[in-house]
N, C-alpha and C. Protein backbone atom coordinates (compact mmCIF):
# COMPACT_ATOMS: atom_id res chain seq x y z
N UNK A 1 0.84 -1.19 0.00
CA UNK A 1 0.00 0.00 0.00
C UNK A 1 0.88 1.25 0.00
N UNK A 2 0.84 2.15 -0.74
CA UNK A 2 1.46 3.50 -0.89
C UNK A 2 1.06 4.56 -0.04
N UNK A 3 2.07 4.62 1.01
CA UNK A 3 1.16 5.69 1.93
C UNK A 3 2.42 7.26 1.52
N UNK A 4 2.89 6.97 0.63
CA UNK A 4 3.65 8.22 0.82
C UNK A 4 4.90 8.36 -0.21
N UNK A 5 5.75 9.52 -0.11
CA UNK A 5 7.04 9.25 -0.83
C UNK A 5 8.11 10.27 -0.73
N UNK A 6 9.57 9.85 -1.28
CA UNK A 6 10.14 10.51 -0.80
C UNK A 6 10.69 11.78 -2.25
N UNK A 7 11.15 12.46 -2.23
CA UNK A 7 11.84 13.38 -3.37
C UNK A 7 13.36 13.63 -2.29
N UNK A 8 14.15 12.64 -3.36
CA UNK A 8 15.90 12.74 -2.82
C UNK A 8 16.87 13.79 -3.72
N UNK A 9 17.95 13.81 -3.24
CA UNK A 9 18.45 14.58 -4.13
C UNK A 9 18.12 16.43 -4.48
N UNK A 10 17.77 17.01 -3.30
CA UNK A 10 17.44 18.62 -3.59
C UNK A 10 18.81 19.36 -3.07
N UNK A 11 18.81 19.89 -3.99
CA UNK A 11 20.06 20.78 -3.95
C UNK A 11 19.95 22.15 -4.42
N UNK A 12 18.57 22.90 -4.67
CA UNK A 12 18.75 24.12 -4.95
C UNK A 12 17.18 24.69 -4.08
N UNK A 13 16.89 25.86 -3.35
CA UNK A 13 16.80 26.64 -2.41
C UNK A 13 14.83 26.53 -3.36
N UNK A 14 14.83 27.06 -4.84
CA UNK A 14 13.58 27.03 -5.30
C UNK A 14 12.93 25.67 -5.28
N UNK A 15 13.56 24.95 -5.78
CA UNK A 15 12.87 23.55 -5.70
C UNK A 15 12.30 23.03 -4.36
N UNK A 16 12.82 23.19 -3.20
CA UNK A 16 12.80 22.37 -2.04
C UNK A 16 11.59 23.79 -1.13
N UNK A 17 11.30 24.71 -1.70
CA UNK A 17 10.55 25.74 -1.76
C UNK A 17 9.03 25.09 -1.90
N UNK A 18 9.06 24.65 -3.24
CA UNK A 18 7.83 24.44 -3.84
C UNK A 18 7.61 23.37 -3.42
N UNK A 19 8.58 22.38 -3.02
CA UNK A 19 8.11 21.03 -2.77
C UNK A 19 7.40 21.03 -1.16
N UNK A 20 7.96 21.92 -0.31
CA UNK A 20 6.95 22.29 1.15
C UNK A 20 5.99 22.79 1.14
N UNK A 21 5.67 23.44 0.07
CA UNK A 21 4.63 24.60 0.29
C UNK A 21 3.81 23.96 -1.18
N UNK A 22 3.67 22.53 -1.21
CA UNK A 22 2.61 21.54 -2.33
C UNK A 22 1.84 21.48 -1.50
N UNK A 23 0.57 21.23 -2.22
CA UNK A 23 -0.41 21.01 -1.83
C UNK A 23 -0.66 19.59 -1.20
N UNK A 24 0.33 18.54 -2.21
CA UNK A 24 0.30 17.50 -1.85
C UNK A 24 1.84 17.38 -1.52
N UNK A 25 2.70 17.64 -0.70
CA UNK A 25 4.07 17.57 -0.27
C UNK A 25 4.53 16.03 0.04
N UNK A 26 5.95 16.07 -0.21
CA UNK A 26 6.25 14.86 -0.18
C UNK A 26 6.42 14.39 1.71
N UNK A 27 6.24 13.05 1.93
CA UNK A 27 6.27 12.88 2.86
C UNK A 27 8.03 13.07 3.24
N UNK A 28 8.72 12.68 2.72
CA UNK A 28 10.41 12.94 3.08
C UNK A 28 10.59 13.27 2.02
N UNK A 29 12.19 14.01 2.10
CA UNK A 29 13.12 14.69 1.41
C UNK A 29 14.41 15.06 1.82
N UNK A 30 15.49 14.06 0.84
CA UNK A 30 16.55 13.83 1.00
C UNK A 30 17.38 14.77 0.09
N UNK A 31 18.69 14.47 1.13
CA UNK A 31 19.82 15.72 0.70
C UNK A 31 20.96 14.73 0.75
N UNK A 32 21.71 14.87 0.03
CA UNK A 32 22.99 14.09 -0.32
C UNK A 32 24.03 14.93 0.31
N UNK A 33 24.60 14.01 1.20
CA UNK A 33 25.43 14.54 2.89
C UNK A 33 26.69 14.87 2.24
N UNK A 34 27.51 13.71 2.10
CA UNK A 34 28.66 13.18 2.20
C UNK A 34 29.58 12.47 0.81
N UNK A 35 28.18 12.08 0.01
CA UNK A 35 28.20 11.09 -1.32
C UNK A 35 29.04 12.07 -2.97
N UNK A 36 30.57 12.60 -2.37
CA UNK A 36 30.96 13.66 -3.38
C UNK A 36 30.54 13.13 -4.80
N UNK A 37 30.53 11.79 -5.18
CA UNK A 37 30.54 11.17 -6.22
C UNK A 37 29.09 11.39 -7.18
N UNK A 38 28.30 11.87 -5.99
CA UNK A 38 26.79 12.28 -7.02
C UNK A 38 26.46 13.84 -7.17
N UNK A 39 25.88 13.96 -8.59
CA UNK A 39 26.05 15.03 -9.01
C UNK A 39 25.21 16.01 -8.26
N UNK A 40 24.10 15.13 -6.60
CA UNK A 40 23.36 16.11 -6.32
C UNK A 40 23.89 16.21 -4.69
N UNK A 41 24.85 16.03 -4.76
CA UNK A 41 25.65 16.26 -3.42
C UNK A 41 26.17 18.03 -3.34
N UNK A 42 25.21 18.16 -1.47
CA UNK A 42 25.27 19.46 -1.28
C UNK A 42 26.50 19.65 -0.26
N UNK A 43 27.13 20.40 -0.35
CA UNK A 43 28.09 21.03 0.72
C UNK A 43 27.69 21.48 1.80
N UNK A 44 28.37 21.39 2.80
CA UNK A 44 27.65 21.65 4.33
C UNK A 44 26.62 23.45 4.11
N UNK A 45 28.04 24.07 3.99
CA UNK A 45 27.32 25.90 3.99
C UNK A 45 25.96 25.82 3.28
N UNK A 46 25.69 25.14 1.68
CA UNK A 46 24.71 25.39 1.39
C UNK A 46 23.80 24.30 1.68
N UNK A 47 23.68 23.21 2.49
CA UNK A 47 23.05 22.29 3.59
C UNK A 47 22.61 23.22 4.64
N UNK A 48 23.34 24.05 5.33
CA UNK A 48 22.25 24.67 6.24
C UNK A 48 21.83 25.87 5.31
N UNK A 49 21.54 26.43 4.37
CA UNK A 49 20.88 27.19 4.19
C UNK A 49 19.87 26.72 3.39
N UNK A 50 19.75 25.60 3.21
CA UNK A 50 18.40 24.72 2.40
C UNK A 50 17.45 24.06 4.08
N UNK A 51 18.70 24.09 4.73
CA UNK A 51 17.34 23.41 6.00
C UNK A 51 16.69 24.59 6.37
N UNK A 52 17.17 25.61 6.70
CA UNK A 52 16.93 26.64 7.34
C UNK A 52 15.50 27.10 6.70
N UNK A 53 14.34 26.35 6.35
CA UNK A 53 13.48 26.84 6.31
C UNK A 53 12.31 25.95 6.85
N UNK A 54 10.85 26.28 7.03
CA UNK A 54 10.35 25.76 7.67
C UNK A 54 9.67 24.42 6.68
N UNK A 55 9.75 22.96 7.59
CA UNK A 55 9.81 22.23 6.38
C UNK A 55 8.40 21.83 6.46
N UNK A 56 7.57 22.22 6.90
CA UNK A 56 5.75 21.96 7.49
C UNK A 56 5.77 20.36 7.59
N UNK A 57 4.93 19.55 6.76
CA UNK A 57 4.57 18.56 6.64
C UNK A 57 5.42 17.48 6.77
N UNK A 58 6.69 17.91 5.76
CA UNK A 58 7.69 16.87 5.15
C UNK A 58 8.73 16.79 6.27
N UNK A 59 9.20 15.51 6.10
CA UNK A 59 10.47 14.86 7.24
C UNK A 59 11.49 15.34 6.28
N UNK A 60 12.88 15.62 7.00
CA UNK A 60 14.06 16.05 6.02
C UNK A 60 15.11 14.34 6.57
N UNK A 61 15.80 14.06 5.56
CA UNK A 61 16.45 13.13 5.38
C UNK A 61 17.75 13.13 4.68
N UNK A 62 19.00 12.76 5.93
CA UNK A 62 20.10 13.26 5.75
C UNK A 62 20.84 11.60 5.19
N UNK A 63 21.14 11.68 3.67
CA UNK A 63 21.43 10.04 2.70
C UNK A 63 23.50 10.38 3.62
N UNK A 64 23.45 9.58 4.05
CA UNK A 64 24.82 9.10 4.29
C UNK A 64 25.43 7.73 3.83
N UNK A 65 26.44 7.76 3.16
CA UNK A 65 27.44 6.71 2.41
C UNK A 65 28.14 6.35 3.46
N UNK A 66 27.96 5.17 4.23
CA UNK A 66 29.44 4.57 5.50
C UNK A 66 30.23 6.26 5.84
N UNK A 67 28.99 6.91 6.57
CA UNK A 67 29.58 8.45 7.65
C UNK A 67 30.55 7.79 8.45
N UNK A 68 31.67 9.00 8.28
CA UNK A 68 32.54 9.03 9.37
C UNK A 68 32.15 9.91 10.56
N UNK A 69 32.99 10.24 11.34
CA UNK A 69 32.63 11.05 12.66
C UNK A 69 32.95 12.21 12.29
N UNK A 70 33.59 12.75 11.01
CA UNK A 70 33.63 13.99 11.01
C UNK A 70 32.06 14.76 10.37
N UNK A 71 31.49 13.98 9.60
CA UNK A 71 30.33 14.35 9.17
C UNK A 71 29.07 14.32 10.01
N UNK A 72 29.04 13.56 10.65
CA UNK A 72 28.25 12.87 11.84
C UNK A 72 28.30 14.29 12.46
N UNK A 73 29.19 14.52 13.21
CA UNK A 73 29.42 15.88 13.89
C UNK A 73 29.05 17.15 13.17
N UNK A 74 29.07 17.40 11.88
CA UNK A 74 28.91 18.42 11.40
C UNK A 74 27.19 18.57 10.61
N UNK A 75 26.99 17.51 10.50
CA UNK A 75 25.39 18.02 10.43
C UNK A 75 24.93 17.68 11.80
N UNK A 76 24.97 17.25 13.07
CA UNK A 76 24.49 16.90 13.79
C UNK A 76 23.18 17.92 14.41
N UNK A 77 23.54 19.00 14.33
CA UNK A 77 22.59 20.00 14.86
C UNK A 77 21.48 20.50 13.72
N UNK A 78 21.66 19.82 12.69
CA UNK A 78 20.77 20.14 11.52
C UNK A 78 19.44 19.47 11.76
N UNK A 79 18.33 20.09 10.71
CA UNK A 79 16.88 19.54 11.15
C UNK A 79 16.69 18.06 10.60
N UNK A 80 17.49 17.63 10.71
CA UNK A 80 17.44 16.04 9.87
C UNK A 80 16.42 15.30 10.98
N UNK A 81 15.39 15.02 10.22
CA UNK A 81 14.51 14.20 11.58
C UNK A 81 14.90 12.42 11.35
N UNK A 82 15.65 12.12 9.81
CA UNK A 82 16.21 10.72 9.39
C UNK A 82 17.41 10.79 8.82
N UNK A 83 18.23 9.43 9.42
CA UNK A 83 19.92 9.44 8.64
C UNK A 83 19.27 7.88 7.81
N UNK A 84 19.95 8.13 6.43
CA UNK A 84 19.42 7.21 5.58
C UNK A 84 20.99 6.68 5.07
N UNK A 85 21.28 5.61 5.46
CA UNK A 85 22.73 5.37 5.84
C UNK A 85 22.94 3.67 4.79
N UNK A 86 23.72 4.16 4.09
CA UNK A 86 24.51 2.87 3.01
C UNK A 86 25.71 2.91 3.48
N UNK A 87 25.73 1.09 2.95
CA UNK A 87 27.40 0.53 3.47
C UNK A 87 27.67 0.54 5.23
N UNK A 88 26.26 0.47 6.57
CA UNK A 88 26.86 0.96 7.81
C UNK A 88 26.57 -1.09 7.73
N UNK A 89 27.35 -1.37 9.12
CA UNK A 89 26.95 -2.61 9.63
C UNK A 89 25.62 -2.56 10.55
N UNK A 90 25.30 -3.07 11.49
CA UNK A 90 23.96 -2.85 12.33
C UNK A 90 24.77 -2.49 13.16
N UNK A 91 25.70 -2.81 13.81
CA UNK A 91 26.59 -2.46 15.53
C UNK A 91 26.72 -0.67 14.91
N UNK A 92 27.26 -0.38 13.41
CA UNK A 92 27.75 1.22 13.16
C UNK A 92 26.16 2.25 13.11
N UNK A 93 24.95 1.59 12.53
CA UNK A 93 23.78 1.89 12.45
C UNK A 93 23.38 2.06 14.14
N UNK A 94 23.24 1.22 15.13
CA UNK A 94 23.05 1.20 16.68
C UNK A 94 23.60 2.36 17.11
N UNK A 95 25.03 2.68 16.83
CA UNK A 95 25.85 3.57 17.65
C UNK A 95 25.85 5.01 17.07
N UNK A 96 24.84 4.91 15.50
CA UNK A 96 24.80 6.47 15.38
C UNK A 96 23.29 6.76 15.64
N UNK A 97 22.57 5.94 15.68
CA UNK A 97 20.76 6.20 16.40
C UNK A 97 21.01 6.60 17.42
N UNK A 98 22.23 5.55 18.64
CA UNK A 98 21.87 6.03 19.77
C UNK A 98 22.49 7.47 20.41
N UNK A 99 23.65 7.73 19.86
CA UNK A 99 24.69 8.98 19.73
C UNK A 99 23.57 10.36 18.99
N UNK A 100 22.99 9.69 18.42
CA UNK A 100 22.86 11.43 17.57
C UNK A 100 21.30 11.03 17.26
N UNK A 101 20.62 10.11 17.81
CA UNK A 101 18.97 10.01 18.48
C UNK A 101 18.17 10.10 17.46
N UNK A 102 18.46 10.38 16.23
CA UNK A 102 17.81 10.21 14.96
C UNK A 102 17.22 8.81 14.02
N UNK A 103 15.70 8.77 13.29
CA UNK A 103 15.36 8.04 13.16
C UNK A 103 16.26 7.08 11.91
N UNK A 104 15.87 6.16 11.64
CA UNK A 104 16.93 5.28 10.78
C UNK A 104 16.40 4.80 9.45
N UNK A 105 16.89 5.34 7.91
CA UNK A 105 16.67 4.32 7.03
C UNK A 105 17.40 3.89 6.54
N UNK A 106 17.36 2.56 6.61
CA UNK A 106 18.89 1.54 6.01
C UNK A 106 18.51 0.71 4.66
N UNK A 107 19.34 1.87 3.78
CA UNK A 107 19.37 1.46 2.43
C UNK A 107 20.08 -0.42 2.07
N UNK A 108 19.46 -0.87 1.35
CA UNK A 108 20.08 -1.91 1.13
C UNK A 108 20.31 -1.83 -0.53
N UNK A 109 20.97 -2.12 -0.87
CA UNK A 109 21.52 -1.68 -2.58
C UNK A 109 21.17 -3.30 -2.89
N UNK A 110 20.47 -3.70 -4.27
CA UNK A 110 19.96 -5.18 -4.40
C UNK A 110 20.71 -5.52 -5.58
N UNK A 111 21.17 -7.03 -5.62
CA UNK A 111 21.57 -7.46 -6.81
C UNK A 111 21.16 -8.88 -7.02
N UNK A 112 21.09 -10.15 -5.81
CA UNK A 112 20.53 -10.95 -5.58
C UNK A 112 19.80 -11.41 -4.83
N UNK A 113 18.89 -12.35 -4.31
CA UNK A 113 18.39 -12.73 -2.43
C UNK A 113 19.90 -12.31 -1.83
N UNK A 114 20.97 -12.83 -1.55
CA UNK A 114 21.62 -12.76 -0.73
C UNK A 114 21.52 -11.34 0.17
N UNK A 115 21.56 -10.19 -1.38
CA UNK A 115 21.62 -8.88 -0.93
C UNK A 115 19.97 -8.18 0.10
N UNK A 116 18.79 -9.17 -0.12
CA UNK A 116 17.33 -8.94 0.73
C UNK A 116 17.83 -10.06 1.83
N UNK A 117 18.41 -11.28 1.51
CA UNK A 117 18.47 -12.09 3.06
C UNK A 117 18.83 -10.70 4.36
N UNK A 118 19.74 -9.56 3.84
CA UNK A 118 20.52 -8.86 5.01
C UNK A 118 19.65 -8.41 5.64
N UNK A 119 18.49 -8.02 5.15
CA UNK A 119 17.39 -7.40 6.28
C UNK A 119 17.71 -7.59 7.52
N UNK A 120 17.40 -9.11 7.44
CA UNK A 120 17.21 -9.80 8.98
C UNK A 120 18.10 -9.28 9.95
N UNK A 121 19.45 -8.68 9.64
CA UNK A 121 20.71 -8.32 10.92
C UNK A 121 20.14 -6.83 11.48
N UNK A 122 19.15 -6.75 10.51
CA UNK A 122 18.76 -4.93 11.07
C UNK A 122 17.58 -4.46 11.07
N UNK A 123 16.86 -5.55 12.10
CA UNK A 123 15.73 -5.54 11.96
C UNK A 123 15.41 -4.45 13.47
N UNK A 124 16.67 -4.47 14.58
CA UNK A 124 16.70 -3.73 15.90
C UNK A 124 17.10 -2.65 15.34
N UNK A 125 17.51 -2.37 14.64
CA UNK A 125 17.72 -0.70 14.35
C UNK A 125 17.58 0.32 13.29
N UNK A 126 16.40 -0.77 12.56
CA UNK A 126 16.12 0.27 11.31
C UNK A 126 14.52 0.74 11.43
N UNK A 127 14.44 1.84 11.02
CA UNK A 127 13.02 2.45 11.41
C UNK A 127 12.14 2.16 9.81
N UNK A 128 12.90 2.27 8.75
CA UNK A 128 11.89 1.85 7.13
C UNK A 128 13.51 1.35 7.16
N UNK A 129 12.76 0.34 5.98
CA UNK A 129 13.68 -0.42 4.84
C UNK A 129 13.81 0.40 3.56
N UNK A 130 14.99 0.52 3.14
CA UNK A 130 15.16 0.72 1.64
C UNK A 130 15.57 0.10 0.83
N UNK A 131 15.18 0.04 -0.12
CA UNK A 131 15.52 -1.23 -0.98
C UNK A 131 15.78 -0.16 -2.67
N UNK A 132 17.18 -0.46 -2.87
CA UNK A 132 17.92 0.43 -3.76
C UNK A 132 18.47 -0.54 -5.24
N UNK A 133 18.87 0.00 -6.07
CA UNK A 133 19.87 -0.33 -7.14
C UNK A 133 21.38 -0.17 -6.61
N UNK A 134 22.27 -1.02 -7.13
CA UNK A 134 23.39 -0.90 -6.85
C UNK A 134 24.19 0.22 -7.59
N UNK A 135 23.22 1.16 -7.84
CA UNK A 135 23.90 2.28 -8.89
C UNK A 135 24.50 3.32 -8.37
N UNK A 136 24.13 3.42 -6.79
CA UNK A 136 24.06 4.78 -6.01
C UNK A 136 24.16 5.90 -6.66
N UNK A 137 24.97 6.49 -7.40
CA UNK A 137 24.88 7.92 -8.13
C UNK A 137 24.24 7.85 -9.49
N UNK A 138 24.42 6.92 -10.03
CA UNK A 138 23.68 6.29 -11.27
C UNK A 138 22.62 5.87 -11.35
N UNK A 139 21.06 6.00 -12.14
CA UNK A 139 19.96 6.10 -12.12
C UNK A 139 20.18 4.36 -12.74
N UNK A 140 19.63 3.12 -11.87
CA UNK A 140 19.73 1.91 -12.15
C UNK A 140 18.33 1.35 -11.26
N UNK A 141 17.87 -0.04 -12.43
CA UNK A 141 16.99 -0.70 -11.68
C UNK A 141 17.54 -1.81 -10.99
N UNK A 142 16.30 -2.48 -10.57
CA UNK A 142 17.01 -3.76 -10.06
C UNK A 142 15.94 -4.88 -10.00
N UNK A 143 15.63 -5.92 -9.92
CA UNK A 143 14.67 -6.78 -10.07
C UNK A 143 13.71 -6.83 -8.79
N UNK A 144 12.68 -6.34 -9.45
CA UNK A 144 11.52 -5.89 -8.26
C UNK A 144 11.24 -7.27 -7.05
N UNK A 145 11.13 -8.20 -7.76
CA UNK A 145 10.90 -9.88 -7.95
C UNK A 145 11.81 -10.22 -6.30
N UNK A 146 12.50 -9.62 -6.35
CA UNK A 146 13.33 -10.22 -5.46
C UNK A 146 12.85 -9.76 -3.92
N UNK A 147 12.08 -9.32 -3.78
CA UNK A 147 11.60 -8.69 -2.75
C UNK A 147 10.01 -8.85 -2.40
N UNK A 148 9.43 -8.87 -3.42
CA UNK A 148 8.08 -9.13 -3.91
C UNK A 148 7.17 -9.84 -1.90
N UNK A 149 8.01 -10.80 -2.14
CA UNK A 149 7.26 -11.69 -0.92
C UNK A 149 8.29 -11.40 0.27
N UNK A 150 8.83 -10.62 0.71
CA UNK A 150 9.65 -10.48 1.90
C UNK A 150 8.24 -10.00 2.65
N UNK A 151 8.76 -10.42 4.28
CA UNK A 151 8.01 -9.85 5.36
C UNK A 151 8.52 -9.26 6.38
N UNK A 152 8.52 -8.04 6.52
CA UNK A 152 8.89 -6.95 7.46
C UNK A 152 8.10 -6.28 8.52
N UNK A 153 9.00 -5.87 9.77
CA UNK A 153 8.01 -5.08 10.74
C UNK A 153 8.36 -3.98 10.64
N UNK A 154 8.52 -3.09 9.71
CA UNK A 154 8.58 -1.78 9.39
C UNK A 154 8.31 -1.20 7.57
N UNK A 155 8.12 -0.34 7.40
CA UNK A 155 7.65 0.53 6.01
C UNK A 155 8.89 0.12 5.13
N UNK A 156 8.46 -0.05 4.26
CA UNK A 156 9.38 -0.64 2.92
C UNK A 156 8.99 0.83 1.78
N UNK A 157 10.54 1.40 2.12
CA UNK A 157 10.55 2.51 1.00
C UNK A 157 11.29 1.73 -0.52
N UNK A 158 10.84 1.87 -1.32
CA UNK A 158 11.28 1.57 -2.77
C UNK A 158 11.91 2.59 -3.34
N UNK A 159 13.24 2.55 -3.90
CA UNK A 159 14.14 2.93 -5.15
C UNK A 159 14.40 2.48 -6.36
N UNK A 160 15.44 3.16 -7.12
CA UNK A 160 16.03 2.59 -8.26
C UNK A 160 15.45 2.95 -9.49
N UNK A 161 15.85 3.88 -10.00
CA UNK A 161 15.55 4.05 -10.97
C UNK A 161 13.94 4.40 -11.61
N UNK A 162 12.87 4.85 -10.76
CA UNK A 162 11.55 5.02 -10.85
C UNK A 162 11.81 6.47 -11.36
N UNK A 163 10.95 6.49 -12.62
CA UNK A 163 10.06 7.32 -13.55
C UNK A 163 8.72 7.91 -13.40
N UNK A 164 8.43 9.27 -13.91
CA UNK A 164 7.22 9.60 -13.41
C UNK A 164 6.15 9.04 -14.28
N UNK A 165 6.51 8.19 -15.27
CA UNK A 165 5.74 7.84 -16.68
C UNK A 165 5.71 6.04 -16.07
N UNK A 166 6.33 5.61 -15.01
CA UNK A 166 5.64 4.51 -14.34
C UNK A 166 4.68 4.28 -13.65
N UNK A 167 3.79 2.95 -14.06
CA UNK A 167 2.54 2.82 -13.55
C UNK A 167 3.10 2.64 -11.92
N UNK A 168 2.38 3.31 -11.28
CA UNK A 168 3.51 3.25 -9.58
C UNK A 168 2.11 2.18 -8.90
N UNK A 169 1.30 2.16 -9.83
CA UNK A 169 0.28 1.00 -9.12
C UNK A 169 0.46 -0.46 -8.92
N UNK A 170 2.25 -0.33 -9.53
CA UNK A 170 2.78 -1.88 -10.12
C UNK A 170 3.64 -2.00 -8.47
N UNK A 171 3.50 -0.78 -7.76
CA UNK A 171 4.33 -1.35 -6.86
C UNK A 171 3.87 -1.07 -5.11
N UNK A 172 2.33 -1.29 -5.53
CA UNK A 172 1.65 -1.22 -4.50
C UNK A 172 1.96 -2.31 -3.46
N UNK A 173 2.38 -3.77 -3.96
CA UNK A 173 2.20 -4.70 -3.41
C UNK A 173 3.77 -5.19 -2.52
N UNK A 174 5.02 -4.32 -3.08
CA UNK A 174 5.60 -4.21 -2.21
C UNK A 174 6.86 -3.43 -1.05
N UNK A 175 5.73 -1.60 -1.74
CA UNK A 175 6.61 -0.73 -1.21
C UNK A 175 5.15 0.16 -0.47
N UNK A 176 5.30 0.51 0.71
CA UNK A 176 4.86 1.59 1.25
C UNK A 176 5.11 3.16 0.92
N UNK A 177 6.27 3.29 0.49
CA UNK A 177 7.32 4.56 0.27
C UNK A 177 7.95 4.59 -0.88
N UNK A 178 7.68 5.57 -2.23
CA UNK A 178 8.06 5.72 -3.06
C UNK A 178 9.49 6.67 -3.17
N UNK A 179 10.44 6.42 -3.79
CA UNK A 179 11.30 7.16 -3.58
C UNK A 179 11.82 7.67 -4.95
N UNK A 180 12.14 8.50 -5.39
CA UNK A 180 12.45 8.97 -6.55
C UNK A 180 13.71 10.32 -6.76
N UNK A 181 14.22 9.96 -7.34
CA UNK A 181 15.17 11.30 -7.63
C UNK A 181 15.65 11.63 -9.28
N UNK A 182 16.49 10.89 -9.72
CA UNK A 182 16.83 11.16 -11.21
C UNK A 182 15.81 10.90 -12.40
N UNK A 183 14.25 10.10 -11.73
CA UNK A 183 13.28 10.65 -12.44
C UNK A 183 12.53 11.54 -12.68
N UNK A 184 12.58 12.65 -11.52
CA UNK A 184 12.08 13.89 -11.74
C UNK A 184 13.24 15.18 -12.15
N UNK A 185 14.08 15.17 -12.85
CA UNK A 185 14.90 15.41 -13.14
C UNK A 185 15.43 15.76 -15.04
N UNK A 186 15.15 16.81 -15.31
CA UNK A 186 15.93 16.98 -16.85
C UNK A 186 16.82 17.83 -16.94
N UNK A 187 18.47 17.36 -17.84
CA UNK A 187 19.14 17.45 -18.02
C UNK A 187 20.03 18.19 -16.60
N UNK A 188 20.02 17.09 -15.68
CA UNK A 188 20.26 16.69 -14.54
C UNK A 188 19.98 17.56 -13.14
N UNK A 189 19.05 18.22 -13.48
CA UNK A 189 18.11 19.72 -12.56
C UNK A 189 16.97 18.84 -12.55
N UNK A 190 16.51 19.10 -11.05
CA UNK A 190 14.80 18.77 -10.97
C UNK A 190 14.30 19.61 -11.60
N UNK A 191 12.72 19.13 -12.55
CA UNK A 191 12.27 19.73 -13.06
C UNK A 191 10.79 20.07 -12.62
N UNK A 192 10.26 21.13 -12.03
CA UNK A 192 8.99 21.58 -11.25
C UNK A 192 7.51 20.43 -11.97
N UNK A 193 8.00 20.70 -13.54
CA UNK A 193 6.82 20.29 -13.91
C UNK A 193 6.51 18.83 -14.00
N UNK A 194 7.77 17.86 -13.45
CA UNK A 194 7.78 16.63 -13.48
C UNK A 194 7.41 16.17 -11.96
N UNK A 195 8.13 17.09 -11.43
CA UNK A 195 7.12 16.74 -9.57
C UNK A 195 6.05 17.01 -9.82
N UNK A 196 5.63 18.12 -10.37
CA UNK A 196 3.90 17.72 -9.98
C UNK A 196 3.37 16.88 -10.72
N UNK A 197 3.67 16.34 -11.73
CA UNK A 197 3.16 15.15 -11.74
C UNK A 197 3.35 13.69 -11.18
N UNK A 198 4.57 13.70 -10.55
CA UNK A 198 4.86 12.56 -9.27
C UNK A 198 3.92 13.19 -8.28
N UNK A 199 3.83 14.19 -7.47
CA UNK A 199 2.95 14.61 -6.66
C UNK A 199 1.48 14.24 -6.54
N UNK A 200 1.18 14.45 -7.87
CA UNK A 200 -0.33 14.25 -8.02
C UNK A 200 -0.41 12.68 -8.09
N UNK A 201 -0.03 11.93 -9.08
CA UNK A 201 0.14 10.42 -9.29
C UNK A 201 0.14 9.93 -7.59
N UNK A 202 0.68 10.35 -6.83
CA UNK A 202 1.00 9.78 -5.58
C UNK A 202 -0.17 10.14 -4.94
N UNK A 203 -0.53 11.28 -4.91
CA UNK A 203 -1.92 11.84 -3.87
C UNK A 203 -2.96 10.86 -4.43
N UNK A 204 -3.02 10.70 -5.88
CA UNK A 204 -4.47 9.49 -6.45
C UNK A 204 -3.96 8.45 -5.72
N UNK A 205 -2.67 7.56 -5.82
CA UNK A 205 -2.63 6.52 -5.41
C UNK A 205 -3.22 6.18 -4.09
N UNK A 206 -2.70 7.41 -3.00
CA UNK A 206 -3.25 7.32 -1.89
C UNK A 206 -4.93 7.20 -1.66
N UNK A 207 -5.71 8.27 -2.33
CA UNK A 207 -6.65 8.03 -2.63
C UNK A 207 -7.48 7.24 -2.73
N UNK A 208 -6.90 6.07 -3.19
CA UNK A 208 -7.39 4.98 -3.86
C UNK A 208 -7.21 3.48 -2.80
N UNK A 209 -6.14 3.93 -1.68
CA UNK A 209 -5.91 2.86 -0.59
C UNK A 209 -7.33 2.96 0.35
């Protein structure tokens, strides 16, 4: 059931504007911490001047790649209400929930079962599941199939490569949380007029639960 979704990847002051002040706003919205390698990775200075506004509805979500302690420390006082953390173990995931008290989404990047068996080690310290492409900066799918019948005690956010021109009704059955970034996106800028149509697509879906 689709109760929501995320818009990752904001890096400029108008966009992340319009996306709070929608009618239908995204439930989260991610900022690329630490990840120099993607083209929507923000720098600390202009990280606090994108939080620094009031975010109403929407949760802000701080994507960390295996954080060190120097980053950890330096957004720490930021409005991040989630650290959405790739490459941590569960003992490194435990010790930054309990240190810096923030909620948890633990990306899992998919390529076979082996890569969905991992759930199970982080089932004590993850607040949603993510379930990703192994592309991280690169817009990649991954075989939906492989996940299809997993059973979890928490919200299953979906990645990888989702389009706003996908039927998102195909993935009612096994994501709660839509997540999207390089599909709302032309010639590598979010594009206003492609969120609102993820926006709206998402408000029907809900609709319709």
């Amino acid at each position: 059931m689709i109760k929501g979704c995320k818009i990752c990847g904001i890096s400029d002051l108008k966009t992340l504007n319009h996306i709070v002040n929608h009618p239908y706003p995204p439930s989260y919205i991610g900022f690329i911490c630490n990840y120099k390698k993607s083209p929507r990775f923000v720098q600390l200075n202009k990280l606090k001047e994108l939080l620094n506004i009031n975010k109403k509805k929407s949760k802000f979500v701080a994507v960390l790649v295996k954080p060190d302690d120097e980053i950890l420390e330096k957004i720490k006082n930021l409005s991040f209400d989630y650290y959405q953390l790739y490459d941590c173990s569960p003992d490194e995931i435990s010790k930054i929930k309990k240190k810096y008290n923030k909620k948890i989404i633990t990306a899992f990047t998919i390529q076979d079962v082996k890569d969905v068996e991992k759930t199970n080690l982080y089932k004590d310290v993850t607040d949603i599941y993510l379930f990703d492409s192994k592309g991280y900066e690169k817009s990649m799918s991954f075989d939906h199939s492989l996940i299809k019948n997993i059973k979890l005690n928490k919200e299953i956010m979906l990645a990888g490569n989702i389009q706003i021109n996908d039927d998102l009704d195909n993935f009612r059955e096994i994501a709660d949380i839509i997540d999207i970034s390089g599909g709302l996106e032309t010639s590598g800028l979010k594009d206003i007029s492609k969120i609102e149509i993820f926006l709206n697509k998402i408000k029907n879906l809900k609709n319709e639960n």
